[in-house]
Structures are given as C-alpha cells and as structure tokens.
N, C-alpha and C. Protein backbone atom coordinates (compact mmCIF):
# COMPACT_ATOMS: atom_id res chain seq x y z
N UNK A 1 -7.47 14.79 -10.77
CA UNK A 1 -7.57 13.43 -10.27
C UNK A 1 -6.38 13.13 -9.37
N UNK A 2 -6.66 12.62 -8.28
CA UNK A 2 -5.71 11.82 -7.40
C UNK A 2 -5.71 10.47 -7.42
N UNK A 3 -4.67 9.77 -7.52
CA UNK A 3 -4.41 8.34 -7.45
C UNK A 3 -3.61 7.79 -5.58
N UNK A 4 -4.73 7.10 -5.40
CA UNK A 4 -4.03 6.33 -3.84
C UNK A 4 -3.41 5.09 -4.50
N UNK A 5 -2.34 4.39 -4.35
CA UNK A 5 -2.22 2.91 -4.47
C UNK A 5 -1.67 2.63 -3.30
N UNK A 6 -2.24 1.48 -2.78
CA UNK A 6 -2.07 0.61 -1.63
C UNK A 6 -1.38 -0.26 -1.55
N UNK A 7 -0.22 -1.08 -1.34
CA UNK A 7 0.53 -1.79 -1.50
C UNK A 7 0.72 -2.54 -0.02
N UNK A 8 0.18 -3.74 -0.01
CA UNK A 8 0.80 -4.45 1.37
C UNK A 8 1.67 -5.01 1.15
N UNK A 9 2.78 -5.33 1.92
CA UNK A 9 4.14 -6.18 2.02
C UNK A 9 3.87 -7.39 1.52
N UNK A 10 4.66 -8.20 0.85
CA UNK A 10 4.67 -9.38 0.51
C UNK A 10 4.72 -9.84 1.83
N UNK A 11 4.79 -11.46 1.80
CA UNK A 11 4.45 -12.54 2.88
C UNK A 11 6.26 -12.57 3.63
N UNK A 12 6.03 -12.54 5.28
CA UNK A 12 7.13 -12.06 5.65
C UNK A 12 7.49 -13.23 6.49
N UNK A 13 8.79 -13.41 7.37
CA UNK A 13 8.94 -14.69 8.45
C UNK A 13 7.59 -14.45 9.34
N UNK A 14 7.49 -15.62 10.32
CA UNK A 14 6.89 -15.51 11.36
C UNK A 14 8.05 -15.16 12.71
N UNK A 15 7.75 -14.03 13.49
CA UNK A 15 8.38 -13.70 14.69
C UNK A 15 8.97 -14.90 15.32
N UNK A 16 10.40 -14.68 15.51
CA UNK A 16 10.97 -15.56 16.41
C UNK A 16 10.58 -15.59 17.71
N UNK A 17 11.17 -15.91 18.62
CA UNK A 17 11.23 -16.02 20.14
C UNK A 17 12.24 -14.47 20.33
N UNK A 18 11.41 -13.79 21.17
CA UNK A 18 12.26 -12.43 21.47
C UNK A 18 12.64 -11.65 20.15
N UNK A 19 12.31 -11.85 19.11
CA UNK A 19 12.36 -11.14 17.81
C UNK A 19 11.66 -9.97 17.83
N UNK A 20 11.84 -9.10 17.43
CA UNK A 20 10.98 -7.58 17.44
C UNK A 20 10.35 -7.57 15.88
N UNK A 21 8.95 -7.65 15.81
CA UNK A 21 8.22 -7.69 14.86
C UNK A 21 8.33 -7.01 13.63
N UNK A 22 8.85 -5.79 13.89
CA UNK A 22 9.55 -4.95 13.03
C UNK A 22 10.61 -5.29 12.14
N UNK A 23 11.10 -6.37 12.65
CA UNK A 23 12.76 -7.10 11.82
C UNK A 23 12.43 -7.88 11.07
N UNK A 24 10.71 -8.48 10.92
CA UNK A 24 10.54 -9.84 10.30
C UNK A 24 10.94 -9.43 9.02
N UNK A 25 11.92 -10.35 7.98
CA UNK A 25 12.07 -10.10 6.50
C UNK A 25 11.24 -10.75 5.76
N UNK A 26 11.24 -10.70 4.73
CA UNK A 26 10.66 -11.17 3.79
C UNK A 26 10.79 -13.07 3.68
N UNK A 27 9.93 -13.50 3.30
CA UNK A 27 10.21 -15.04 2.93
C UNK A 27 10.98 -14.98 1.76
N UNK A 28 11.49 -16.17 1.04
CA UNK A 28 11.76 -16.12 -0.38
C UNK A 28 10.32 -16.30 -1.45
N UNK A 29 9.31 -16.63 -0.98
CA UNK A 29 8.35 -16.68 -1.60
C UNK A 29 7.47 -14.61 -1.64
N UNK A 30 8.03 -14.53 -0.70
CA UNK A 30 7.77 -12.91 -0.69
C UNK A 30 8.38 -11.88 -1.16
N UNK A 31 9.43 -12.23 -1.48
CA UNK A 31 10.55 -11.74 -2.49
C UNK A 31 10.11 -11.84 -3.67
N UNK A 32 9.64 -12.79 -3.91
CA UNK A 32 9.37 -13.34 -5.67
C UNK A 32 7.81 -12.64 -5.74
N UNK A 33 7.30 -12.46 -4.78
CA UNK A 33 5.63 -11.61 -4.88
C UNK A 33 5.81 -10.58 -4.92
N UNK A 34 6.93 -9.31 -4.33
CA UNK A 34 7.12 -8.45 -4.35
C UNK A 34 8.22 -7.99 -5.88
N UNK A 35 8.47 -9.26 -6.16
CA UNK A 35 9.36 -9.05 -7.62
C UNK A 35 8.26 -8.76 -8.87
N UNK A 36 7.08 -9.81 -8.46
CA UNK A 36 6.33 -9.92 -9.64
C UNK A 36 5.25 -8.45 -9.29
N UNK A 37 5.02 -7.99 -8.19
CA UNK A 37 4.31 -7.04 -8.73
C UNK A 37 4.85 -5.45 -8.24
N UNK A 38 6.73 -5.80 -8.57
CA UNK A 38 6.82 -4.71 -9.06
C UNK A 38 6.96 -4.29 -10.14
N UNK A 39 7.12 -5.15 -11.18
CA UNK A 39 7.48 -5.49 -12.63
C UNK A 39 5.71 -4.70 -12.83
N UNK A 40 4.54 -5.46 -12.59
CA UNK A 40 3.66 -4.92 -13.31
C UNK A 40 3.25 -3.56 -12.91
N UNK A 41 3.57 -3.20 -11.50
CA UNK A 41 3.35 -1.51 -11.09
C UNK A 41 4.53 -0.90 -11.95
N UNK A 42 5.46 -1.26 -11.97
CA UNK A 42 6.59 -0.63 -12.69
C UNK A 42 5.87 0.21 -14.12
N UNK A 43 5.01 -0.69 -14.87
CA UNK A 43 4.33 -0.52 -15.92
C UNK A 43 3.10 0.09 -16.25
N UNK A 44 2.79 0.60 -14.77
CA UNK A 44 1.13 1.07 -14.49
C UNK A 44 1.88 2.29 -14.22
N UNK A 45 2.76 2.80 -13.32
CA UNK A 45 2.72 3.96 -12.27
C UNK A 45 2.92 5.20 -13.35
N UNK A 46 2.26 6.19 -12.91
CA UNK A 46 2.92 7.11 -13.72
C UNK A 46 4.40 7.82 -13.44
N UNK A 47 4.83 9.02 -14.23
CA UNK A 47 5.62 9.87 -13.65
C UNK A 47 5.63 10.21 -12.54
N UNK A 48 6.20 11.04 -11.82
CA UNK A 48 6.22 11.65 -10.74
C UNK A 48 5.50 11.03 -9.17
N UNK A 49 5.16 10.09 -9.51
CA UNK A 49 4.81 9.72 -8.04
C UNK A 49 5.57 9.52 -6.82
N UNK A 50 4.92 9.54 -5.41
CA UNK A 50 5.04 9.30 -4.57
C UNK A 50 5.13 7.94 -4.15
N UNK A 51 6.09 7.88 -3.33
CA UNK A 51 6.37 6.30 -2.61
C UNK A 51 6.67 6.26 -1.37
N UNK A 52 5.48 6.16 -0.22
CA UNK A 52 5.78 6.14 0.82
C UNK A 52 6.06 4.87 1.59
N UNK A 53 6.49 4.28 2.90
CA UNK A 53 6.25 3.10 3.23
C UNK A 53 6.48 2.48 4.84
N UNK A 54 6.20 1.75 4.80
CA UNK A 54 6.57 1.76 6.70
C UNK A 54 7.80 1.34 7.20
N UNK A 55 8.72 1.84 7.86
CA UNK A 55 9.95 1.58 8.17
C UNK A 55 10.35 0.16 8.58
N UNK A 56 9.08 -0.73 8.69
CA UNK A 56 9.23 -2.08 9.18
C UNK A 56 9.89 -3.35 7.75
N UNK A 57 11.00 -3.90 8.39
CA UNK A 57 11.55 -4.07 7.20
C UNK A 57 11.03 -4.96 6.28
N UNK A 58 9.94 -5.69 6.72
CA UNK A 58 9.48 -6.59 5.49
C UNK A 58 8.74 -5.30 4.37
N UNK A 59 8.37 -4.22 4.99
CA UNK A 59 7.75 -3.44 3.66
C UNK A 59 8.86 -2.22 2.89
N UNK A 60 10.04 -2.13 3.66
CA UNK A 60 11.52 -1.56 3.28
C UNK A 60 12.00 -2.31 1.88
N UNK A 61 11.18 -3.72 2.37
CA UNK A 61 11.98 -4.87 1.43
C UNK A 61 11.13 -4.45 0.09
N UNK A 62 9.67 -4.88 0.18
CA UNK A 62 8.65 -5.10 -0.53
C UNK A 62 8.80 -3.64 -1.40
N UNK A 63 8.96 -2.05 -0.54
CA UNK A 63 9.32 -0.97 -1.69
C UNK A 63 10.33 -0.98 -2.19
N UNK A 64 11.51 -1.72 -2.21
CA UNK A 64 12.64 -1.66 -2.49
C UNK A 64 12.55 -2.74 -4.10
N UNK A 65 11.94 -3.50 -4.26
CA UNK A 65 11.47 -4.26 -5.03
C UNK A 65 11.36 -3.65 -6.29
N UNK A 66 10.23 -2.16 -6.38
CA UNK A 66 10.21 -1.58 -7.17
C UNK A 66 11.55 -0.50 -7.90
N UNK A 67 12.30 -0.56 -6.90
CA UNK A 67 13.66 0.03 -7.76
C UNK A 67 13.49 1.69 -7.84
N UNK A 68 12.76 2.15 -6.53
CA UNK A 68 12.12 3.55 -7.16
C UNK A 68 12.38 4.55 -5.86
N UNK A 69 12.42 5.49 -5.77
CA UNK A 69 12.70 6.46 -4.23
C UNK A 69 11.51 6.23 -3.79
N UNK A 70 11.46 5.93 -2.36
CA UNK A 70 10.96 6.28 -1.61
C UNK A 70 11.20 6.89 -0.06
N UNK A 71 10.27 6.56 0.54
CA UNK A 71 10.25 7.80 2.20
C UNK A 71 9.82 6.42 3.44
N UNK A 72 10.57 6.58 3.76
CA UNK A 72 9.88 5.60 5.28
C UNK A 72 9.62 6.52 6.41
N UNK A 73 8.42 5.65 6.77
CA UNK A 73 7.35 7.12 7.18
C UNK A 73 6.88 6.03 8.75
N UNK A 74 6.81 6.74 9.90
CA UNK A 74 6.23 5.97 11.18
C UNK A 74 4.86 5.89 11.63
N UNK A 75 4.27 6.85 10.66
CA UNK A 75 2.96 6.93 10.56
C UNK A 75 2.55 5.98 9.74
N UNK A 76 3.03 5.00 9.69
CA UNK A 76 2.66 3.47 8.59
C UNK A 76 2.86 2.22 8.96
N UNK A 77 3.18 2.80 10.35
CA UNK A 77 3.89 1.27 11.12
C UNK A 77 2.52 0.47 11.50
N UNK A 78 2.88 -0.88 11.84
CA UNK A 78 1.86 -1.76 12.15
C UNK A 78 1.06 -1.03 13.29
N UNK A 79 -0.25 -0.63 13.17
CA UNK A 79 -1.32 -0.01 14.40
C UNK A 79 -1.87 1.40 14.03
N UNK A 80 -0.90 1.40 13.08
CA UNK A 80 -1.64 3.17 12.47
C UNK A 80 -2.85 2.95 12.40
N UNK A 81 -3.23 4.37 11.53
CA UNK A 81 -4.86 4.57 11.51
C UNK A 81 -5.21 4.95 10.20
N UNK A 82 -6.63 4.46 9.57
CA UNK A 82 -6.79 5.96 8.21
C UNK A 82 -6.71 6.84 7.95
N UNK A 83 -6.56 7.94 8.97
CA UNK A 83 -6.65 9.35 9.11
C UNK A 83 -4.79 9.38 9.02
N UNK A 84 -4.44 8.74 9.99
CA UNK A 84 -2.86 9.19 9.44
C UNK A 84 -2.19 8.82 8.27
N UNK A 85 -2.85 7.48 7.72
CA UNK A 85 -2.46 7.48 6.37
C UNK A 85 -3.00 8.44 5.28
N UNK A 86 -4.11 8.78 5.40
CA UNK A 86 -4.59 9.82 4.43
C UNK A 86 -4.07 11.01 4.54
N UNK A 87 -4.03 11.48 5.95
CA UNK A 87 -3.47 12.88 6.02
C UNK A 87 -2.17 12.95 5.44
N UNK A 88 -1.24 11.78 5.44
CA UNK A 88 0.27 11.90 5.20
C UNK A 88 0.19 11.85 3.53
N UNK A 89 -0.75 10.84 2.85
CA UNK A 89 -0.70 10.74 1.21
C UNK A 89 -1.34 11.91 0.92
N UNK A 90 -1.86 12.78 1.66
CA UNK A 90 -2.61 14.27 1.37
C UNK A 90 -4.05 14.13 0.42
N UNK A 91 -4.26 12.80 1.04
CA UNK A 91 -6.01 12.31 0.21
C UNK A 91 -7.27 13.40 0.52
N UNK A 92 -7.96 13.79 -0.46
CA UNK A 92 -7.56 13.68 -1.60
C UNK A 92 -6.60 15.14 -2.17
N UNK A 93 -6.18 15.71 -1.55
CA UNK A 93 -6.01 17.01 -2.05
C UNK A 93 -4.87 17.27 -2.92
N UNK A 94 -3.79 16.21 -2.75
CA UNK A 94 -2.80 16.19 -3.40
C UNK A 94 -3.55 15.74 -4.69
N UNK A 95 -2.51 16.40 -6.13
CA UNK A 95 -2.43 15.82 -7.42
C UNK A 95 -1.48 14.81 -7.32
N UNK A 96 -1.91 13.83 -8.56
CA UNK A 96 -0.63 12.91 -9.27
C UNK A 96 -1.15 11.46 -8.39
N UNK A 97 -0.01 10.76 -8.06
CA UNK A 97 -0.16 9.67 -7.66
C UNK A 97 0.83 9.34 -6.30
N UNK A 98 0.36 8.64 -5.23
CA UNK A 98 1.13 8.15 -3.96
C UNK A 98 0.62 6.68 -3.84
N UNK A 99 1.97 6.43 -3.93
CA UNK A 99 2.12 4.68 -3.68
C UNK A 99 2.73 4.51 -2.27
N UNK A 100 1.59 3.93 -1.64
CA UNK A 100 1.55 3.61 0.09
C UNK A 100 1.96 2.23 0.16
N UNK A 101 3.09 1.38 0.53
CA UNK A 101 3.27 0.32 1.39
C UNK A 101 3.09 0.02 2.58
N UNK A 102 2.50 -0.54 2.68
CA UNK A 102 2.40 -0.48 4.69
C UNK A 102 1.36 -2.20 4.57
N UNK A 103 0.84 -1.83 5.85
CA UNK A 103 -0.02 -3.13 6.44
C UNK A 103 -1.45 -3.54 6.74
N UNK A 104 -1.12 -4.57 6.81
CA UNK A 104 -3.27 -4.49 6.93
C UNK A 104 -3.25 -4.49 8.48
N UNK A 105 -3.94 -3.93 9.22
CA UNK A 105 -5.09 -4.41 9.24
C UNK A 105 -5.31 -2.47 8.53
N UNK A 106 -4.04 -1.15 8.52
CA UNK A 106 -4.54 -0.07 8.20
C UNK A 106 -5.20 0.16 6.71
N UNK A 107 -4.72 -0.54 5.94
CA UNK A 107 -4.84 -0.74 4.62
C UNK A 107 -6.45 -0.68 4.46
N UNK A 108 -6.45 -2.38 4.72
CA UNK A 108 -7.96 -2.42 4.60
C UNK A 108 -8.97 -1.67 5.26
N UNK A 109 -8.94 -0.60 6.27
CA UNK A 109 -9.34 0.41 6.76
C UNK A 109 -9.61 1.38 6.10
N UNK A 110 -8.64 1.73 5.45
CA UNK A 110 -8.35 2.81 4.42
C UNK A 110 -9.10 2.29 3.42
N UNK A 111 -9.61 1.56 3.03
CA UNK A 111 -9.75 1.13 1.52
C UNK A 111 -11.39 1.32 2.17
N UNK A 112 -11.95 0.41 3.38
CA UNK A 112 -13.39 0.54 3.30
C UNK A 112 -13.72 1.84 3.78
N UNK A 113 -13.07 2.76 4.35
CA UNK A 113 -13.05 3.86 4.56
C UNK A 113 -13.39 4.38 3.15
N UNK A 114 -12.61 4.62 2.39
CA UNK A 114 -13.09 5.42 0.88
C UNK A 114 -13.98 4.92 0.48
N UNK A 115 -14.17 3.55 0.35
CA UNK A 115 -15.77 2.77 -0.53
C UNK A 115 -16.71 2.87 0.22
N UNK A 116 -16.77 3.37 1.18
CA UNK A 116 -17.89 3.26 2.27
C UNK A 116 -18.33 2.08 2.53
N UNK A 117 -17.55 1.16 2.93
CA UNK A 117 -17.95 -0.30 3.29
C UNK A 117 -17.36 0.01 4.71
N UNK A 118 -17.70 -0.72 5.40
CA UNK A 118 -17.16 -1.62 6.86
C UNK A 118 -15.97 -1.99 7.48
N UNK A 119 -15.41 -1.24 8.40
CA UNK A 119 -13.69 -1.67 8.57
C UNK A 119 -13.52 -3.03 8.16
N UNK A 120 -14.45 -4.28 9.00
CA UNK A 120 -13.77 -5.19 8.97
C UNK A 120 -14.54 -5.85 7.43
N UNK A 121 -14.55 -5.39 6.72
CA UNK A 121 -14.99 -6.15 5.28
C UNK A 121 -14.07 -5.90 4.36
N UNK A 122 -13.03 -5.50 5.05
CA UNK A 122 -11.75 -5.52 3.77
C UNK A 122 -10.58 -5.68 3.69
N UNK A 123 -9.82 -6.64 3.45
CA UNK A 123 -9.02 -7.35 3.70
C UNK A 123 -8.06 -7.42 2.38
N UNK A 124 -6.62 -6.66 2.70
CA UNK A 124 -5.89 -7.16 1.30
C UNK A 124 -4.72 -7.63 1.83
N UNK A 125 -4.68 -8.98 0.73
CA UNK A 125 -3.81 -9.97 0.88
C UNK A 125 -2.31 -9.34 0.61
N UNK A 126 -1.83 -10.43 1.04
CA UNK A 126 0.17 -10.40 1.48
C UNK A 126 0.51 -9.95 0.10
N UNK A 127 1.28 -8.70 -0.74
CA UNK A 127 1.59 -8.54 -1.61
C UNK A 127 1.09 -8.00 -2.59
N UNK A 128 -0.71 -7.77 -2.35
CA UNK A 128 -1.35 -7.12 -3.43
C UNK A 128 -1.72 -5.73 -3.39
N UNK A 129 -1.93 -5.36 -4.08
CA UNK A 129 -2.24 -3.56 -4.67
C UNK A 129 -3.85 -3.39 -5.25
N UNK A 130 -4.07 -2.40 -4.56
CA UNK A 130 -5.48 -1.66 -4.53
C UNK A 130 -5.45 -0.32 -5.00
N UNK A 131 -6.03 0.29 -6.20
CA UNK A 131 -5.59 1.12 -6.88
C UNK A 131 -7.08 2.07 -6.78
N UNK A 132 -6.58 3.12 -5.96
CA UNK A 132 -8.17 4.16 -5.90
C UNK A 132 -8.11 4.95 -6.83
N UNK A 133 -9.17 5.93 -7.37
CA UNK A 133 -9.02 7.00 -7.29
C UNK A 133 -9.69 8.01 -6.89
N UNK A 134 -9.45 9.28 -6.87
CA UNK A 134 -10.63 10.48 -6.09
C UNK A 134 -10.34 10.89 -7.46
N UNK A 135 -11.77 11.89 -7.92
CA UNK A 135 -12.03 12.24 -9.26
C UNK A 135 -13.71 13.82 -9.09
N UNK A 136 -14.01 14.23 -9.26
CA UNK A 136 -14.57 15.12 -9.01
C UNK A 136 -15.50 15.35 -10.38
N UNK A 137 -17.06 14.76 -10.18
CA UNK A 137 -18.24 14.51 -11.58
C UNK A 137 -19.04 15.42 -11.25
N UNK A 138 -19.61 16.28 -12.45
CA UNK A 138 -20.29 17.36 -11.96
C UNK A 138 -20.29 17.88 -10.61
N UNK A 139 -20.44 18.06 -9.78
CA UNK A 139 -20.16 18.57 -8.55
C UNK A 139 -20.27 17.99 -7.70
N UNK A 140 -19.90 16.47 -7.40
CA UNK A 140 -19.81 15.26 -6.47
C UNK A 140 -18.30 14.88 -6.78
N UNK A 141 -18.34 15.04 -5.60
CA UNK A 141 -16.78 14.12 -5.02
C UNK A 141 -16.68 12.71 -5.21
N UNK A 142 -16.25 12.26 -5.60
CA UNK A 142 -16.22 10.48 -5.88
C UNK A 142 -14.68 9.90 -5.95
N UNK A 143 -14.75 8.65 -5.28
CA UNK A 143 -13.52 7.67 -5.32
C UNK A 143 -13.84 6.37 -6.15
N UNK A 144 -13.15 5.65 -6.73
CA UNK A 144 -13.61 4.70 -7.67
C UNK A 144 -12.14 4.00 -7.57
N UNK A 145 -12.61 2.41 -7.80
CA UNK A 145 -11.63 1.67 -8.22
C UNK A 145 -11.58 0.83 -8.94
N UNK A 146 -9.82 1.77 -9.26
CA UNK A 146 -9.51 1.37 -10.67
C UNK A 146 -8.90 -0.26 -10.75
N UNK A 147 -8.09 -0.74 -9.79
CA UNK A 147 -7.73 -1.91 -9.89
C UNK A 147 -7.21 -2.88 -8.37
N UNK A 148 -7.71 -3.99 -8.48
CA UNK A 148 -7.26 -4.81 -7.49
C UNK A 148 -6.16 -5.97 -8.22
N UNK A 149 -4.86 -5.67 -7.61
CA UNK A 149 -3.81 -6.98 -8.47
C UNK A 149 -3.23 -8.09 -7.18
N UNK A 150 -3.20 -8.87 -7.71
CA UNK A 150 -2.46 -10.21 -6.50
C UNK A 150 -1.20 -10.40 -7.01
N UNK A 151 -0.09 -10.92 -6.61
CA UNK A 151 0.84 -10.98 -7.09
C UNK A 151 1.00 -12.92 -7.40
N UNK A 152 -0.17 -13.55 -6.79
CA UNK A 152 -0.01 -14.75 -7.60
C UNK A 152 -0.83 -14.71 -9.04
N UNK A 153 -1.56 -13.70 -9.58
CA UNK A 153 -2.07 -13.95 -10.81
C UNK A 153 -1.50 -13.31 -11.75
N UNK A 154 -0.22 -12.68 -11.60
CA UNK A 154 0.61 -12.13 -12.31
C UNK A 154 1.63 -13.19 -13.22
C-alpha cells in the first residue's frame, strides 16, 4: 500500500503592490489552521514518511507547522502539474507514506486525477488534507479515500 496525503497551505496574505507571490505569509488565522491540523496529522502519520512541499513560503510555513523534515521541491510551485507531482511522490510505486504541501489549483488536479472525476470538480480548501490511497485487490489497481480533514472542524 501507498499513502498520498495532500496538504494545501493554510490561508495566506493577499499580494501586495509589487510583492512577489511567492513571499505571501501566512495570516494569523492560517497559522492557527496549520497549528490545528498539524496536531491531528501529527497523530495519523505513520513512521517513516515523506514530506515534501513547495518552496513558496506560505506552504514552508504551513510544513513547518508539523515540526517534521521536510524537502522543498520546485516542482510544487504554484502552476505545476499532476504528472510532476506524482512523478516526484513516486505514485504509486513508492511504499509507505508522502505528505505533499503545495497548492490548488495542482492539488485538486491530482486528487480528480486519481478518483477519476474532472479537473475542475475538485477543489481543496485553504489548510485541509486529502488522504489517498493506492492498494492493489485481486488483480485491480485501486485508489481509495481514506480521509478528507478541514482544519476548521478540528
């Protein structure tokens, strides 16, 4: 079994005037979303996982939250694609678990990509986690999910 978890950045400033999009930080309300659901991933993740994330600092912030190593990766920056996120979390071929931070609009790409739904029918909110997995049943390949968390119902 392989585990994807998806993690979008908590809720970040809005771009200043001449600000480079990349710098936006975190709100204080995005701080406290990224506090609360690192406390409950803290409690889900297994051993040995992976923590990748996009070098853009509101999601630097948002993995940093969890208190755990990770990799800042440019293949995660705002405009990526599914294919580069999958190829980089090594979906499905890698064992264990990779915890992806990054952004929507790639996220939700990635996600209807595996469910076989519709790019634009999937949408995850500022701060929440989408928990796949790839799993292999009698001789069908299958992805299933295991959990969708918000960090306001925490």
């Amino acid at each position: 079994m392989t585990d994807l978890i998806l993690w979008r950045h908590a809720e970040a400033e809005n771009a200043g005037e001449n600000e480079d999009d990349l710098d936006r930080p975190l709100t204080q309300r995005g701080e406290k979303q990224a506090a609360r659901m690192a406390v409950w991933l803290d409690r889900q993740l297994p051993d040995g996982l992976r923590v990748l994330a996009s070098p853009a600092r509101r999601t630097e912030q948002t993995a940093k939250a969890l208190g755990r190593k990770y990799k800042l990766r440019a293949e995660l920056l705002p405009g990526g694609q599914p294919d580069e996120l999958l190829e980089l979390a090594q979906w499905p071929r890698s064992r264990g678990a990779v915890l992806v931070v990054g952004h929507q609009s790639m996220l939700g790409q990635t996600v209807a990509r595996l469910l076989g739904l519709r790019a634009d029918e999937c949408s995850i909110r500022k701060g929440a986690v989408w928990w796949l997995r790839h799993r292999q049943r009698q001789d069908a390949s299958e992805t299933i999910l295991l959990a969708v968390q918000s960090p306001e119902f925490l």
